[in-house]
N, C-alpha and C. Protein backbone atom coordinates (compact mmCIF):
# COMPACT_ATOMS: atom_id res chain seq x y z
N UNK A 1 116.87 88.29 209.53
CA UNK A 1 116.78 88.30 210.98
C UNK A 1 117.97 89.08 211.52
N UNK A 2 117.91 89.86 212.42
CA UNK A 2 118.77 90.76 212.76
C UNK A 2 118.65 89.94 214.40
N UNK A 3 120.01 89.58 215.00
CA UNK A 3 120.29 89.26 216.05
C UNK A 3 121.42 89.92 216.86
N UNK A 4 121.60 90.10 218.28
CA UNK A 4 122.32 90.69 219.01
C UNK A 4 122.17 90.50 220.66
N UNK A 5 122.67 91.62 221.04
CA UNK A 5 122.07 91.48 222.60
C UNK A 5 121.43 92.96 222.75
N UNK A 6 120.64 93.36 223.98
CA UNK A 6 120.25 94.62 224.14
C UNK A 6 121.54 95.51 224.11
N UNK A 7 121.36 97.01 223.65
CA UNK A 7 122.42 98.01 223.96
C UNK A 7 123.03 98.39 225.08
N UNK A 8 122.23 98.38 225.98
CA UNK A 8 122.39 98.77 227.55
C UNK A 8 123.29 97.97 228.06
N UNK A 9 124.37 98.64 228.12
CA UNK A 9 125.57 97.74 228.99
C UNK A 9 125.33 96.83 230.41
N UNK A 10 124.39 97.14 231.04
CA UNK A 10 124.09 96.41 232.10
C UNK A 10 122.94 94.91 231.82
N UNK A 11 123.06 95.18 230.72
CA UNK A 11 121.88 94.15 229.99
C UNK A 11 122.61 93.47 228.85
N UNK A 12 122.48 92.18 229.17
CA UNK A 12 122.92 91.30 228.30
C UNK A 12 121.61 90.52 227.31
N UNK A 13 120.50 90.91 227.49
CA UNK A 13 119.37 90.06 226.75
C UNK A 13 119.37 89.85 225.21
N UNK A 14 119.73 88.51 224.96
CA UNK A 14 119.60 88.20 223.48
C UNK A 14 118.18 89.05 222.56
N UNK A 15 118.55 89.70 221.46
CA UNK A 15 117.30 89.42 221.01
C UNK A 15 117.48 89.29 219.54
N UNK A 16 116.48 88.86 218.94
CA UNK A 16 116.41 88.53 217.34
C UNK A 16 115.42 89.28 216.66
N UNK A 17 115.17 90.31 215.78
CA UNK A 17 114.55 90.61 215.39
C UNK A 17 113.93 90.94 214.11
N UNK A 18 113.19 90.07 213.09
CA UNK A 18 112.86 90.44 212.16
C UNK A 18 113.28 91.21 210.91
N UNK A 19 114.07 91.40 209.78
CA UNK A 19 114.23 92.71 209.14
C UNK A 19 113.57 93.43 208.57
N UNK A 20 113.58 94.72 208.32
CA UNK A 20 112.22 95.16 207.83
C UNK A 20 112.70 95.16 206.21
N UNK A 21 111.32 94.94 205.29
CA UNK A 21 111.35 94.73 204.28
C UNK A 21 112.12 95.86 203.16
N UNK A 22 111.80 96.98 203.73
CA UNK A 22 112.78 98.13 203.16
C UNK A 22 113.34 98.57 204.38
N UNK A 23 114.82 98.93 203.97
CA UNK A 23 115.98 99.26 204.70
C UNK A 23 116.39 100.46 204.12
N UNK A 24 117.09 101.57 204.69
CA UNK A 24 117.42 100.82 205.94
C UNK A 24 115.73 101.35 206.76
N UNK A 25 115.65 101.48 207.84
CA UNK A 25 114.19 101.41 208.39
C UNK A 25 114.27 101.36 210.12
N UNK A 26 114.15 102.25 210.77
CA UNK A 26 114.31 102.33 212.69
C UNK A 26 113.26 101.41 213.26
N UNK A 27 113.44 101.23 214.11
CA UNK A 27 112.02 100.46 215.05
C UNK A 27 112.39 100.87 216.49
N UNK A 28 111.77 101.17 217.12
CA UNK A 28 111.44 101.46 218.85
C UNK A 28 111.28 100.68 219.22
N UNK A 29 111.96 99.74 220.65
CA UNK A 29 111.66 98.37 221.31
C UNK A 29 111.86 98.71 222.71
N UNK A 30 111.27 97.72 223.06
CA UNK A 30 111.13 97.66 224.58
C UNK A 30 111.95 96.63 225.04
N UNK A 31 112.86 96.46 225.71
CA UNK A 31 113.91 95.02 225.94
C UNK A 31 112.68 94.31 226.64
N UNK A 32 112.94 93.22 227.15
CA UNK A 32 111.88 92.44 228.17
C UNK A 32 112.61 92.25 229.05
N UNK A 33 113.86 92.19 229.10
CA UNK A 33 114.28 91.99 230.67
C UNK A 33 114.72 93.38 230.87
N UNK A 34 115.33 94.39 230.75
CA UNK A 34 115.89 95.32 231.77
C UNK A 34 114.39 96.75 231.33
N UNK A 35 113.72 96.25 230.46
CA UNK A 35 112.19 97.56 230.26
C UNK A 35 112.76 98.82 229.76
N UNK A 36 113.73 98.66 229.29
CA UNK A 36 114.07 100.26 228.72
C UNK A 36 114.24 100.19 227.25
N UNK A 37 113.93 101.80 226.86
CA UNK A 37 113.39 101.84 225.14
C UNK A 37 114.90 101.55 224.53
N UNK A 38 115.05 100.83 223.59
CA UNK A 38 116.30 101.29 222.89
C UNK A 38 116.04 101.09 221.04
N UNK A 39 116.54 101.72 220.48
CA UNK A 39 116.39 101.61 218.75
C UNK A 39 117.32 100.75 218.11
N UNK A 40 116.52 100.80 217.19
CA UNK A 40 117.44 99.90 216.03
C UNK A 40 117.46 100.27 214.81
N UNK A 41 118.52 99.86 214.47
CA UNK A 41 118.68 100.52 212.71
C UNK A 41 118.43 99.20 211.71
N UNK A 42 117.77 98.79 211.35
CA UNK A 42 117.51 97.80 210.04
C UNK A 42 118.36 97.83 209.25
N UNK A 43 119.12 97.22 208.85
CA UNK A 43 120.00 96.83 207.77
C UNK A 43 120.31 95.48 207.69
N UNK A 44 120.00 95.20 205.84
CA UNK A 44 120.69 94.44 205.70
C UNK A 44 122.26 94.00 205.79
N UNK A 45 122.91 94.95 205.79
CA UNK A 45 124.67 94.82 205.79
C UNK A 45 124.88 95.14 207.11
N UNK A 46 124.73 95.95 207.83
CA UNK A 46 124.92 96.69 208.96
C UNK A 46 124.02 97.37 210.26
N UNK A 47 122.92 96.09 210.68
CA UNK A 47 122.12 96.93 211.47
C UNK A 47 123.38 97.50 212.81
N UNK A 48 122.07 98.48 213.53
CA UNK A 48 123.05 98.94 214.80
C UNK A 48 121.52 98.89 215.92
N UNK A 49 121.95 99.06 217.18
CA UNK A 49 121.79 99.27 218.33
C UNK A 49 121.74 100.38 219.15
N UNK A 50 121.39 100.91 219.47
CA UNK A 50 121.26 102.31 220.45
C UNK A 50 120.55 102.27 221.62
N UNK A 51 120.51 102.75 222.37
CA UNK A 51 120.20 103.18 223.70
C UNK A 51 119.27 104.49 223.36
N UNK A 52 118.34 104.82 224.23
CA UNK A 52 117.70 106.08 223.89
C UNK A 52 118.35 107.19 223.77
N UNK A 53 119.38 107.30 224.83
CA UNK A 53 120.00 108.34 224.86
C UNK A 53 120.57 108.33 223.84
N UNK A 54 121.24 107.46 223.22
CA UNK A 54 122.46 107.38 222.33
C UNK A 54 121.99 107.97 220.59
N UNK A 55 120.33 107.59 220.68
CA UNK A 55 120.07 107.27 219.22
C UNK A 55 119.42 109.03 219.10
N UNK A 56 119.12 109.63 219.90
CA UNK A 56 118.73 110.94 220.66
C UNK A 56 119.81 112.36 219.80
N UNK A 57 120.87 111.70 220.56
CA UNK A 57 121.89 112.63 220.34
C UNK A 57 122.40 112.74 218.56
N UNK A 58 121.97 111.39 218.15
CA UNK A 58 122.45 110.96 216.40
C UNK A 58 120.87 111.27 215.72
N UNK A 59 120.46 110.97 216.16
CA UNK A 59 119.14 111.35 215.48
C UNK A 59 118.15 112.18 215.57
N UNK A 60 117.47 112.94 214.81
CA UNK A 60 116.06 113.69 214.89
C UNK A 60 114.69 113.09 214.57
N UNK A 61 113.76 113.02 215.59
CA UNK A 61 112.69 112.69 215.46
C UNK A 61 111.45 113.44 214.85
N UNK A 62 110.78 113.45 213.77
CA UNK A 62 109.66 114.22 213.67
C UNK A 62 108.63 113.41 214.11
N UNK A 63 107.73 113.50 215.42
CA UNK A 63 106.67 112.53 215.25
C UNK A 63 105.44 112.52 214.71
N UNK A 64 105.43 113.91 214.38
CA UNK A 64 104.29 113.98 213.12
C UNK A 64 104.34 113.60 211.71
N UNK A 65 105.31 113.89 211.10
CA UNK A 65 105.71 113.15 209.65
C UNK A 65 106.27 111.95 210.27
N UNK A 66 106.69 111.63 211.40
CA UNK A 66 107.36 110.20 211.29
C UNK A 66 108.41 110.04 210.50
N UNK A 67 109.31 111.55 210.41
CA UNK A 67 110.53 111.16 209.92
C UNK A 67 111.48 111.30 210.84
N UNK A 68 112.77 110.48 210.63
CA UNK A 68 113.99 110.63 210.90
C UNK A 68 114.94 110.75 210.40
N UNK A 69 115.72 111.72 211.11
CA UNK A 69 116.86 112.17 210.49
C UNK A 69 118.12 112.38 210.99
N UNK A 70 119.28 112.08 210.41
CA UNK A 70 120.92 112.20 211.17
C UNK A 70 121.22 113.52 211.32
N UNK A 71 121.46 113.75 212.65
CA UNK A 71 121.73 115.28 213.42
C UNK A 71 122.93 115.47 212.58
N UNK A 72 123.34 117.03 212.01
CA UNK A 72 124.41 117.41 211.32
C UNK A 72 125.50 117.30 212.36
N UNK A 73 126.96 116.75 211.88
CA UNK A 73 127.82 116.40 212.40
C UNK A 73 128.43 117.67 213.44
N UNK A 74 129.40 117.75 213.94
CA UNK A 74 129.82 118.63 214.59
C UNK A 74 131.16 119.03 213.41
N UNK A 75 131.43 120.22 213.09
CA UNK A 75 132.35 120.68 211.92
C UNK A 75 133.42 121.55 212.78
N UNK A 76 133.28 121.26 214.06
CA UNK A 76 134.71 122.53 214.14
C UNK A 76 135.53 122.27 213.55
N UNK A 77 136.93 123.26 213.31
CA UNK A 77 138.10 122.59 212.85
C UNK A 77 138.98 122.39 214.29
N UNK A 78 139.94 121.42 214.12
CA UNK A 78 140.93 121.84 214.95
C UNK A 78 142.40 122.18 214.47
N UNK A 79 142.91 123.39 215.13
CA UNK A 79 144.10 124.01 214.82
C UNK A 79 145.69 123.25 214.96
């Protein structure tokens, strides 16, 4: 069982959710009190939380293969 509150800083709504049987593993949710999408990361050791925006900017969606993937980091150097 993966428990927390929603991501959305203006939203405090508990929620508990299920783990998925293979990890790690995303799911798309709908909060019930504030109605906005936010993700989740399945893990057993370490789930996380995101906001749409948030999971957007870290992640790539294919919605035809239904894959996802971690956006390549940013590599500048600094001098």
């Amino acid at each position: 069982m993966i428990s927390g509150e929603c991501p959305y800083e203006d939203c405090d709504e508990p929620i508990f959710i299920p783990c998925a049987d293979k990890c790690p593993a995303f799911q798309k949710i709908i909060c019930e009190k504030c109605k906005r999408v936010f993700w989740e990361k399945h893990s057993r050791i370490n789930p996380e939380g995101f906001t749409e925006e948030d999971f957007y900017k870290k992640y790539e969606v294919n919605e035809e293969t239904r894959e996802i993937k971690e956006r390549a980091a940013d590599t500048k150097e600094v001098a």
